[in-house]
PDB file of N, CA and C in Angstrom:
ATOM      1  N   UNK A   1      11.196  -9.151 -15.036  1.00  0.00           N
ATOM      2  CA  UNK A   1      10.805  -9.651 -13.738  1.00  0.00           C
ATOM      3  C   UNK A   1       9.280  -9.620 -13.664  1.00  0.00           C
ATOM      4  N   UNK A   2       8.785 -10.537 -13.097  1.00  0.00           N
ATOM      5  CA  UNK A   2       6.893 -10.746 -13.174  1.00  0.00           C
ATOM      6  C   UNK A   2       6.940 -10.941 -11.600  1.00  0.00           C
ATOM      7  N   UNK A   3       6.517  -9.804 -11.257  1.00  0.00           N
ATOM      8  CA  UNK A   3       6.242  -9.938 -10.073  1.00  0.00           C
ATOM      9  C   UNK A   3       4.580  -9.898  -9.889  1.00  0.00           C
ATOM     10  N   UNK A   4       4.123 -10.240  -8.416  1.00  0.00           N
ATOM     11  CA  UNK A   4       2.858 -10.484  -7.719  1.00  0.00           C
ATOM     12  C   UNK A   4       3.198  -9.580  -6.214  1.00  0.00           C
ATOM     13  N   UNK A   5       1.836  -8.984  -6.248  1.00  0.00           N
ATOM     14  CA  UNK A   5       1.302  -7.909  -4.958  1.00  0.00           C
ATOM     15  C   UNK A   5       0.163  -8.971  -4.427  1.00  0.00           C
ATOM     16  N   UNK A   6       0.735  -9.276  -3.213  1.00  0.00           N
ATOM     17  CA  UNK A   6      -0.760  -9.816  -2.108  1.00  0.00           C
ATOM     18  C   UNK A   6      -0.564  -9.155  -0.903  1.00  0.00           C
ATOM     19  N   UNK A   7      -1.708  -9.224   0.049  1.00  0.00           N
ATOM     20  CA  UNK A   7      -1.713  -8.896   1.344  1.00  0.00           C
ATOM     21  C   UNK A   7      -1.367 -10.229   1.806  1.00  0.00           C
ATOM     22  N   UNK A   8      -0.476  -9.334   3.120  1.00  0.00           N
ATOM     23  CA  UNK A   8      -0.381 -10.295   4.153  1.00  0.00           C
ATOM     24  C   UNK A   8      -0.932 -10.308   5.311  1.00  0.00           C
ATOM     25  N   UNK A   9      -1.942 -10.565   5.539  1.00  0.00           N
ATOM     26  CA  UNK A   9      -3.060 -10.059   6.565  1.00  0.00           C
ATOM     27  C   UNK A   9      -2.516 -10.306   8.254  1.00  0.00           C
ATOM     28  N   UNK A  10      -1.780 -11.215   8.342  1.00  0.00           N
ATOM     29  CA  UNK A  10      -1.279 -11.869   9.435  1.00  0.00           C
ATOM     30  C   UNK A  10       0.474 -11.358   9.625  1.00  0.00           C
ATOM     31  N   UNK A  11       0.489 -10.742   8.983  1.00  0.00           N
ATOM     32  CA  UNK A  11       1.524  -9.639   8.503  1.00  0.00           C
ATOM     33  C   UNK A  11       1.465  -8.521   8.977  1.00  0.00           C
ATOM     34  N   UNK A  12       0.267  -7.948   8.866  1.00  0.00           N
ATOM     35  CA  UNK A  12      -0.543  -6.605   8.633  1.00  0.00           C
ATOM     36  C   UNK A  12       0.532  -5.597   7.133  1.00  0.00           C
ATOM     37  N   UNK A  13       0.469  -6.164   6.219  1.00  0.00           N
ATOM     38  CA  UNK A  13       1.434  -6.049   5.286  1.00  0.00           C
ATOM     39  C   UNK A  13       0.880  -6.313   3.908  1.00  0.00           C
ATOM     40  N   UNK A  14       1.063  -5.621   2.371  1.00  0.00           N
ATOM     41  CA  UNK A  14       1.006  -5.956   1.290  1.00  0.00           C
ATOM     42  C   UNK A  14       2.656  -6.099   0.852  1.00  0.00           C
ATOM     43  N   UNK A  15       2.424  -7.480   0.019  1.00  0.00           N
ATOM     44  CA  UNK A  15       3.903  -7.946  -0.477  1.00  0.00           C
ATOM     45  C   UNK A  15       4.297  -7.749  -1.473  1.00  0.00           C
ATOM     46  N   UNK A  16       4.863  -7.061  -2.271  1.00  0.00           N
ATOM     47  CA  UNK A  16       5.727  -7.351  -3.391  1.00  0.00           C
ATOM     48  C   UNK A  16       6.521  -8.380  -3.748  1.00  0.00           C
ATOM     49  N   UNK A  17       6.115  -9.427  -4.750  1.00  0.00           N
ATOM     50  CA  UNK A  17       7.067 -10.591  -4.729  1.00  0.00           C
ATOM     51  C   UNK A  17       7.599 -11.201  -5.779  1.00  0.00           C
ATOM     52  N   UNK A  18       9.021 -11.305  -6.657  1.00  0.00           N
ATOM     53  CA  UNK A  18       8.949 -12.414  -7.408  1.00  0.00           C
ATOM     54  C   UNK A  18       9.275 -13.612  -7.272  1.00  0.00           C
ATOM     55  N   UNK A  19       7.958 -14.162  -7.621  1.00  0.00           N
ATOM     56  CA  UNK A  19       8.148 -15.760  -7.220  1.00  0.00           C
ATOM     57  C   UNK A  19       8.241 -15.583  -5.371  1.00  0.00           C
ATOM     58  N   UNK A  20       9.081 -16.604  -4.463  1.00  0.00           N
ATOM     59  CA  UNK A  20       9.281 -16.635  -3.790  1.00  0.00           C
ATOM     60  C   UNK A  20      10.049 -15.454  -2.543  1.00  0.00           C
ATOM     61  N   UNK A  21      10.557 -14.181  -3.179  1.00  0.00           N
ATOM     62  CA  UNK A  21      11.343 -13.456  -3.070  1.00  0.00           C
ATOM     63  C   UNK A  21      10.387 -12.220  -2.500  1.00  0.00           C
ATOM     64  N   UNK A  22      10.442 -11.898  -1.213  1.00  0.00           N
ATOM     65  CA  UNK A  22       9.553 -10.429  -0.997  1.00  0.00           C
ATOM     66  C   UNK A  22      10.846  -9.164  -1.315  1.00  0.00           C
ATOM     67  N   UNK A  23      10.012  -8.831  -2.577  1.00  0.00           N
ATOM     68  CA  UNK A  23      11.303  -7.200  -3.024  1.00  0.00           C
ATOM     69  C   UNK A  23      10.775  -6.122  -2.484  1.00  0.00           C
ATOM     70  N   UNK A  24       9.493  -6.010  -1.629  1.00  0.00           N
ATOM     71  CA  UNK A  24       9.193  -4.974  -0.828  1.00  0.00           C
ATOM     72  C   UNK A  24       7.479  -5.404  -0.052  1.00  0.00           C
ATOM     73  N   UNK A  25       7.769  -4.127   0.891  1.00  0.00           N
ATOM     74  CA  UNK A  25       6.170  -4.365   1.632  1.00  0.00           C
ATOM     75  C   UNK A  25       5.422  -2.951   2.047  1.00  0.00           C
ATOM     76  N   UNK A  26       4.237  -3.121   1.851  1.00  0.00           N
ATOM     77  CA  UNK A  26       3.395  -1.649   2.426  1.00  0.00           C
ATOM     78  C   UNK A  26       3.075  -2.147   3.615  1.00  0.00           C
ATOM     79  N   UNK A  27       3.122  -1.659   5.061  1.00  0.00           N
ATOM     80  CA  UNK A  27       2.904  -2.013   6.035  1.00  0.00           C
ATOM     81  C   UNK A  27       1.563  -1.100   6.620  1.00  0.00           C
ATOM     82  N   UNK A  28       0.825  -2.225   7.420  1.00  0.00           N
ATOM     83  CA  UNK A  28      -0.624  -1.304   7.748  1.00  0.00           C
ATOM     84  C   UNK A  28      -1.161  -1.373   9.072  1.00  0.00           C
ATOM     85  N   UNK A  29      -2.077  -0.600   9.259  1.00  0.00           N
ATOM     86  CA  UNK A  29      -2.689  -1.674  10.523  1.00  0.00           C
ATOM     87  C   UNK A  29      -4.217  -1.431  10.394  1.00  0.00           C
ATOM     88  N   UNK A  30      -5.142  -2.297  10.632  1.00  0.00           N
ATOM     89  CA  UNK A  30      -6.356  -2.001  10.724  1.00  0.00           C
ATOM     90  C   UNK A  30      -6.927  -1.672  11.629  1.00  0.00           C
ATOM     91  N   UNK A  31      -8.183  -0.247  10.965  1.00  0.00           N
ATOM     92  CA  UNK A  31      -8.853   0.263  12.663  1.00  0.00           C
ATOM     93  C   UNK A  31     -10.125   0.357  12.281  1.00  0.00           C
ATOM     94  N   UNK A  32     -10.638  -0.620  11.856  1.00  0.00           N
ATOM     95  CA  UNK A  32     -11.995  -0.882  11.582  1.00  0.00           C
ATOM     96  C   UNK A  32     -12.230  -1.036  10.034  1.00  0.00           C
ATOM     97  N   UNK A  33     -12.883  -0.195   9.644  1.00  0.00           N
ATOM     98  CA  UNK A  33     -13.005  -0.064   7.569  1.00  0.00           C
ATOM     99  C   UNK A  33     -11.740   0.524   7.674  1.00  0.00           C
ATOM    100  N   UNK A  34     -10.733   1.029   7.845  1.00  0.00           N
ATOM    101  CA  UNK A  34      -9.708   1.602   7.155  1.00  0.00           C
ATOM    102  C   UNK A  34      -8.202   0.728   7.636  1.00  0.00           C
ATOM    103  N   UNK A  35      -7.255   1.390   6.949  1.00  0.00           N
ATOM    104  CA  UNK A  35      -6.061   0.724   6.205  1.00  0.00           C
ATOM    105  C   UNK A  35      -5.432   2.106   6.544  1.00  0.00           C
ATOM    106  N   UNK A  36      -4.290   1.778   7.735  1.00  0.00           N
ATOM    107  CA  UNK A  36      -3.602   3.114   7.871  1.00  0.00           C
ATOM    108  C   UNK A  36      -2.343   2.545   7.803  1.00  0.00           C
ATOM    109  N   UNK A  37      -1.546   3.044   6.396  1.00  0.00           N
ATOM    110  CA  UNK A  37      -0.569   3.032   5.804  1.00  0.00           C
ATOM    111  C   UNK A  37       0.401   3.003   6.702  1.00  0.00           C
ATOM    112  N   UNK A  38       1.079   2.282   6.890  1.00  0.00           N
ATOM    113  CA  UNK A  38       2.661   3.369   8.049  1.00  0.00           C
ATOM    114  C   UNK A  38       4.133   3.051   7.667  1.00  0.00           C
ATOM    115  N   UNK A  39       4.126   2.027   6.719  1.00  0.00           N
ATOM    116  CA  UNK A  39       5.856   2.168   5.928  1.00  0.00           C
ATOM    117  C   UNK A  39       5.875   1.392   4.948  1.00  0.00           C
ATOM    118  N   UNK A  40       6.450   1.844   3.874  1.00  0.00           N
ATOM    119  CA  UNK A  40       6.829   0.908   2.986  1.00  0.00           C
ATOM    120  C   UNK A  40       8.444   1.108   2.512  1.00  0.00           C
ATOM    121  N   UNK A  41       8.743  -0.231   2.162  1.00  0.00           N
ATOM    122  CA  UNK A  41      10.237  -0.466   1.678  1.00  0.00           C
ATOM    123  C   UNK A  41       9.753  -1.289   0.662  1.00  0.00           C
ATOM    124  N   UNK A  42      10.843  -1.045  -0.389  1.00  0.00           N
ATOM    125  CA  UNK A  42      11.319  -1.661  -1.507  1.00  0.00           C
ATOM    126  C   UNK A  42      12.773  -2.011  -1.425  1.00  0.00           C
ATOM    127  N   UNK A  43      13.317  -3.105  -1.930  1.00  0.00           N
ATOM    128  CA  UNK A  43      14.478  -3.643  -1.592  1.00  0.00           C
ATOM    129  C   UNK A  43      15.912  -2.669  -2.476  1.00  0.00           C
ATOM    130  N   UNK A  44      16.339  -2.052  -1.786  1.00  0.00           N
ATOM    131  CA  UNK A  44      17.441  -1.176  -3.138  1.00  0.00           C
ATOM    132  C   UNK A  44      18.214  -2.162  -4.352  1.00  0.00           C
ATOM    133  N   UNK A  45      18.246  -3.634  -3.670  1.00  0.00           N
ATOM    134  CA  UNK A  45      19.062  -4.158  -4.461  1.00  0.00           C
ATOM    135  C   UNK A  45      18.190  -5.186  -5.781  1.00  0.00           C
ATOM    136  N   UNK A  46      16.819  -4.345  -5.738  1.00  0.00           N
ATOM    137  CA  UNK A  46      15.805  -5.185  -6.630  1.00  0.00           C
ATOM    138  C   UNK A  46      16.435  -5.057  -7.984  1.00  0.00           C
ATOM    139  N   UNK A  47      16.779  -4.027  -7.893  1.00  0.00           N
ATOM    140  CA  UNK A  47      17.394  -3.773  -9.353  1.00  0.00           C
ATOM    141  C   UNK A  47      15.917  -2.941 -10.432  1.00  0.00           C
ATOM    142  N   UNK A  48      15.302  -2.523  -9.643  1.00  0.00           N
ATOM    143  CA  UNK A  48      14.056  -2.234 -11.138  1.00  0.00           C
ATOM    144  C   UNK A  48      13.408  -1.170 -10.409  1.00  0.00           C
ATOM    145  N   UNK A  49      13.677   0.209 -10.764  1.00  0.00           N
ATOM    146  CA  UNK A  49      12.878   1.114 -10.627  1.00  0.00           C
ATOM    147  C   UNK A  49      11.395   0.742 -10.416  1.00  0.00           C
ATOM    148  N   UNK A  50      10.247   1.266  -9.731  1.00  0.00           N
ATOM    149  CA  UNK A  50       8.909   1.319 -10.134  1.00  0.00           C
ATOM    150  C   UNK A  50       8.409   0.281  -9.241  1.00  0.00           C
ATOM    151  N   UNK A  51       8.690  -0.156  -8.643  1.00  0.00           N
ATOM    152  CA  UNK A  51       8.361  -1.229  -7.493  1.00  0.00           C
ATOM    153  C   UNK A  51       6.988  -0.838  -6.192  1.00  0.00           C
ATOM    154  N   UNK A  52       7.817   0.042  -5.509  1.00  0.00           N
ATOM    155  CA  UNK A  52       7.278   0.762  -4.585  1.00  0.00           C
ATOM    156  C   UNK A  52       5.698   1.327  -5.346  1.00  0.00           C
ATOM    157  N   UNK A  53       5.734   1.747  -5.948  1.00  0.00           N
ATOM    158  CA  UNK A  53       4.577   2.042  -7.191  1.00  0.00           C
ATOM    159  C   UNK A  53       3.386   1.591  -7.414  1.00  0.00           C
ATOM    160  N   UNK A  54       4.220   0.410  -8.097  1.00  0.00           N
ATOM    161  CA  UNK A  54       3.526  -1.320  -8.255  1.00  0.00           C
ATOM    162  C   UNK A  54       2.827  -1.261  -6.942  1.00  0.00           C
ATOM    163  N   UNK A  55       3.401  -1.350  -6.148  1.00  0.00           N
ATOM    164  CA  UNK A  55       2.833  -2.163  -4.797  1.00  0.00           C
ATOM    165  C   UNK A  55       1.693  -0.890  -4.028  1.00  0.00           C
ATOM    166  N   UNK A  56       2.272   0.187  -3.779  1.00  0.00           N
ATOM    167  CA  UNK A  56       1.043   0.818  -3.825  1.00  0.00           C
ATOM    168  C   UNK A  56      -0.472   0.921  -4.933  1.00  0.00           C
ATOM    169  N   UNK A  57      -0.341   1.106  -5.622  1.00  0.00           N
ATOM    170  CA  UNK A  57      -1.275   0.923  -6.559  1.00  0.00           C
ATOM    171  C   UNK A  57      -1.691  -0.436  -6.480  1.00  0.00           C
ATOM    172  N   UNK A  58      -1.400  -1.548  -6.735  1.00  0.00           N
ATOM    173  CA  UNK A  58      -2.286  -2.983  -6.010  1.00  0.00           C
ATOM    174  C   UNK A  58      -2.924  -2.658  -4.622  1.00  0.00           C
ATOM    175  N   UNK A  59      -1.871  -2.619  -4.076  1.00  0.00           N
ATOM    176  CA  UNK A  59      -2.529  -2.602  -2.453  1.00  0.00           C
ATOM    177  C   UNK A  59      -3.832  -1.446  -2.359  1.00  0.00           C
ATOM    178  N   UNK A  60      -3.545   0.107  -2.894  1.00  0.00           N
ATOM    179  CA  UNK A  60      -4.694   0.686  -2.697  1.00  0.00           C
ATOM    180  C   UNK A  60      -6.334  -0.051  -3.877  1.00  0.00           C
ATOM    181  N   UNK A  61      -5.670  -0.378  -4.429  1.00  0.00           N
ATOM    182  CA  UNK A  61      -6.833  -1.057  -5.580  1.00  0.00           C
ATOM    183  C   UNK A  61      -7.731  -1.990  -4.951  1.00  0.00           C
ATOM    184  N   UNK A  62      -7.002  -3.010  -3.946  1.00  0.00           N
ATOM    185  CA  UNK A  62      -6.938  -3.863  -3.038  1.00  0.00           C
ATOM    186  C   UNK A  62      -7.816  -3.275  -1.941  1.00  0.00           C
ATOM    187  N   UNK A  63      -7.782  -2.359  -1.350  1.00  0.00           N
ATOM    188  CA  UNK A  63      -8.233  -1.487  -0.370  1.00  0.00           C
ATOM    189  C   UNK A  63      -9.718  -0.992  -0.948  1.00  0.00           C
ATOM    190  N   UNK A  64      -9.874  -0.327  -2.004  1.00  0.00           N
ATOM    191  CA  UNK A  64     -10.806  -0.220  -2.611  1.00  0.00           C
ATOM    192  C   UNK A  64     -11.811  -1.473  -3.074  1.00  0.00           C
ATOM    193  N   UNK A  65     -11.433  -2.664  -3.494  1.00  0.00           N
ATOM    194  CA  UNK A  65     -12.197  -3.634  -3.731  1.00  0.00           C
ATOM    195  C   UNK A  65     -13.110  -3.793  -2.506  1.00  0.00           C
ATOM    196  N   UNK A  66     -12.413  -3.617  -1.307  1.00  0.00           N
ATOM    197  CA  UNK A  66     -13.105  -4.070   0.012  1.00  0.00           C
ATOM    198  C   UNK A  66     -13.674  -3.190   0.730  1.00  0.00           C
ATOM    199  N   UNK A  67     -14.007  -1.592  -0.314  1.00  0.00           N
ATOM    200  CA  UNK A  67     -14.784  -1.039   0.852  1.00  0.00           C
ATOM    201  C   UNK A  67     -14.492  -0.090   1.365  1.00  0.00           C
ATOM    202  N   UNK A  68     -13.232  -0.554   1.326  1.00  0.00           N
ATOM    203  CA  UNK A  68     -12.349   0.171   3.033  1.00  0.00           C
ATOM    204  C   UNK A  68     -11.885   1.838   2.341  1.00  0.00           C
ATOM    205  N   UNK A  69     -10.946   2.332   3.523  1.00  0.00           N
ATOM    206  CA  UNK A  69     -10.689   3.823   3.326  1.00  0.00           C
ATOM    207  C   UNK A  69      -9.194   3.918   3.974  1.00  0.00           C
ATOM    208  N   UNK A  70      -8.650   4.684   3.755  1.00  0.00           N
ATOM    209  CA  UNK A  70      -6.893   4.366   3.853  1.00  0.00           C
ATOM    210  C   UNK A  70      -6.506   5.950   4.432  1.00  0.00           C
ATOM    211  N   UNK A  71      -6.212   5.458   5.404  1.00  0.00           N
ATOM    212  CA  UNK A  71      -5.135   6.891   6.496  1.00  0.00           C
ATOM    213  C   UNK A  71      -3.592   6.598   5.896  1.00  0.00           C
ATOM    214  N   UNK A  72      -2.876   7.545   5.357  1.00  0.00           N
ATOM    215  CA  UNK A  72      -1.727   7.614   4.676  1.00  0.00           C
ATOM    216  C   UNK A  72      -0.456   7.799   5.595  1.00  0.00           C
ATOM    217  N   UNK A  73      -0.183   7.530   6.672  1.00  0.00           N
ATOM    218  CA  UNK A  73       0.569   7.880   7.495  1.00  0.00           C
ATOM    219  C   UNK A  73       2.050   7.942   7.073  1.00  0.00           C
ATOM    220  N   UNK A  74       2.005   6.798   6.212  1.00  0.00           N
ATOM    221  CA  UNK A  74       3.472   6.368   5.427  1.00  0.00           C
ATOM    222  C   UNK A  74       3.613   7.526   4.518  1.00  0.00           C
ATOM    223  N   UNK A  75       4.826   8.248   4.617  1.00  0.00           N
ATOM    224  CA  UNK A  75       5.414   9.226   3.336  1.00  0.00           C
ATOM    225  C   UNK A  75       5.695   8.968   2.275  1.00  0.00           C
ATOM    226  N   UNK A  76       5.693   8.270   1.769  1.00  0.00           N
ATOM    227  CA  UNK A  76       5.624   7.436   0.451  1.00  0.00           C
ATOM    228  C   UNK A  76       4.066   6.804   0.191  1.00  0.00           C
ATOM    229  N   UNK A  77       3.428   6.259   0.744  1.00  0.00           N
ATOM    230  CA  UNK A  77       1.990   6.093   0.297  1.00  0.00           C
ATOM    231  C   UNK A  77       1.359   7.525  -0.034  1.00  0.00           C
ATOM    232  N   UNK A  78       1.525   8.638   0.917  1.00  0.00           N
ATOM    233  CA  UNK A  78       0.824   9.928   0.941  1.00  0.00           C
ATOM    234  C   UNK A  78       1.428  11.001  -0.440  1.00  0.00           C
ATOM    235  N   UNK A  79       2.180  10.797  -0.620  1.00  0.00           N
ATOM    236  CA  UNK A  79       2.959  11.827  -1.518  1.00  0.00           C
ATOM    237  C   UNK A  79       2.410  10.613  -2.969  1.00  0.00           C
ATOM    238  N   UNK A  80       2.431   9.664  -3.026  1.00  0.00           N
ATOM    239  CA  UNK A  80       2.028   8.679  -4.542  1.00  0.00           C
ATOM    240  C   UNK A  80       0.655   8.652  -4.767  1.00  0.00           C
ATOM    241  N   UNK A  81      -0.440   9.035  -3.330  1.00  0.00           N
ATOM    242  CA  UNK A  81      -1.816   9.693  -3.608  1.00  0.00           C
ATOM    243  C   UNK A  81      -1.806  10.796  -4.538  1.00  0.00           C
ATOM    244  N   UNK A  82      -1.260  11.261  -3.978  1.00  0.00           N
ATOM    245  CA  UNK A  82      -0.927  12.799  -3.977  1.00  0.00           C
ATOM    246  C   UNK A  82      -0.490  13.188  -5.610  1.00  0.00           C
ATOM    247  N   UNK A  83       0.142  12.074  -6.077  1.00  0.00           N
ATOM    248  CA  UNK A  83       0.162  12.179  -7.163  1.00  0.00           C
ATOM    249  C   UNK A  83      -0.168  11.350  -8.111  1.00  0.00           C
ATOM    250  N   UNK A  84      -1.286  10.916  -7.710  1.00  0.00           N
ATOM    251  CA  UNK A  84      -2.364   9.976  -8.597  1.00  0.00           C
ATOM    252  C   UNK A  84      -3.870  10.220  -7.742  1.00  0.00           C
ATOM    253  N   UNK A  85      -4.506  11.514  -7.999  1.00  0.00           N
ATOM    254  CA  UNK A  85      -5.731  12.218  -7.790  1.00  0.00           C
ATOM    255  C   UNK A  85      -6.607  10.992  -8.044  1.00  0.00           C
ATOM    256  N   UNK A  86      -6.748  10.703  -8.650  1.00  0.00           N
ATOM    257  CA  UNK A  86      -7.687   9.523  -8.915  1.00  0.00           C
ATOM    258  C   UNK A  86      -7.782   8.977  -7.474  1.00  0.00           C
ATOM    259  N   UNK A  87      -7.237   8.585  -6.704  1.00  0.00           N
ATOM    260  CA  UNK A  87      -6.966   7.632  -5.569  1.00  0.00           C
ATOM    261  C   UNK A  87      -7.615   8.482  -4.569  1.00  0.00           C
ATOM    262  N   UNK A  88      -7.832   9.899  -4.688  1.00  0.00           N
ATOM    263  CA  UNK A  88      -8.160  10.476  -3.271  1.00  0.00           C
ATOM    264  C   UNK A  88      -9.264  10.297  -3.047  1.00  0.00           C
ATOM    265  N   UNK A  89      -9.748   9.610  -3.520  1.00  0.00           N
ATOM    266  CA  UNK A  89     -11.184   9.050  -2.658  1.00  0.00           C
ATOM    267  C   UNK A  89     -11.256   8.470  -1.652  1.00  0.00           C
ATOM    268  N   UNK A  90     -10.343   7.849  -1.804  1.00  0.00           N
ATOM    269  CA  UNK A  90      -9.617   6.893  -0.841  1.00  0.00           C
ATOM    270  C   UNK A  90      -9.634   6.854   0.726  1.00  0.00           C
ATOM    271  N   UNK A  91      -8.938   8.072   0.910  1.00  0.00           N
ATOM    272  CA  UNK A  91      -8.501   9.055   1.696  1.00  0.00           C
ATOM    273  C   UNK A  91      -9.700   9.291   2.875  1.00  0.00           C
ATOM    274  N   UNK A  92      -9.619   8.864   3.991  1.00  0.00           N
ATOM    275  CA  UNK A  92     -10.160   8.945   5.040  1.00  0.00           C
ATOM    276  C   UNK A  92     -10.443  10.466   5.395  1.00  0.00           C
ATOM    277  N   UNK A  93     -11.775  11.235   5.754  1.00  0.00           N
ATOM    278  CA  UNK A  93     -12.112  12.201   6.397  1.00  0.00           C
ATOM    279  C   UNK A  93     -11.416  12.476   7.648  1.00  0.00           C
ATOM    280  N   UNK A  94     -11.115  13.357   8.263  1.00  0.00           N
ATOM    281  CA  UNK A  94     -10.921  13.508   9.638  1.00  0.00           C
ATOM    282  C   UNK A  94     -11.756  12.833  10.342  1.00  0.00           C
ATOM    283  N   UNK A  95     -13.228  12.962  10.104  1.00  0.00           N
ATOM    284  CA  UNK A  95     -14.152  12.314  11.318  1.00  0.00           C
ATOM    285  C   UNK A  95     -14.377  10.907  10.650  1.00  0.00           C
ATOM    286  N   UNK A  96     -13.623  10.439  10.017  1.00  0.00           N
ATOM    287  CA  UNK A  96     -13.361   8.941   9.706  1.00  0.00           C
ATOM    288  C   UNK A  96     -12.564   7.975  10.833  1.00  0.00           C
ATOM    289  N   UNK A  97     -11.784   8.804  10.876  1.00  0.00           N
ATOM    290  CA  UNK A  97      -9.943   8.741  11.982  1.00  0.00           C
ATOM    291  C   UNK A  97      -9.868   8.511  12.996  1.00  0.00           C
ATOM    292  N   UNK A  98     -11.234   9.101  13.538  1.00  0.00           N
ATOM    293  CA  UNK A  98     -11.318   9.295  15.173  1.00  0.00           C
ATOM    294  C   UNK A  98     -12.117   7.975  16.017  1.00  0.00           C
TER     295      UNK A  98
END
């Protein structure tokens, strides 16, 4: 399966897609420079481990190209930081938030 990660800005959403098919989404909202995470799904019936993954890792890569700084609200975005240190840069200060 060859899938593609874009934002959907008008969405407030990054897509997971093959071809025509959204197999999952990171959902966000913007509050200035930052990207505050708040759900993601992957489709159970995608059939392919590693999805959810995929799509975080684009989307934060994505996030990073532009600057920006990412509030993890979503339990699944925060725990896949969490275990890819590299990324905590990422990661909004408290007096970022406010």
């Amino acid at each position: 399966m060859e899938t593609t990660v874009t934002d959907a800005p008008d969405a407030g959403r990054y897509e997971i897609r093959n071809g025509d098919t959204v197999l999952g989404i990171a959902a966000y909202e913007r509050r200035g420079g930052l990207r505050v995470f708040t759900h993601t799904e992957v489709d159970p019936d995608a059939g392919e481990s590693g999805l959810g993954s995929r799509l975080v890792r684009a989307a934060l890569d994505d996030v990073r190209s532009r600057g920006e700084r990412v509030v993890a609200s979503c339990p699944f975005v925060r725990g896949w930081i969490e275990r890819h240190p590299e990324y905590a840069d990422l990661v909004a200060r408290a007096e970022e938030r406010s």
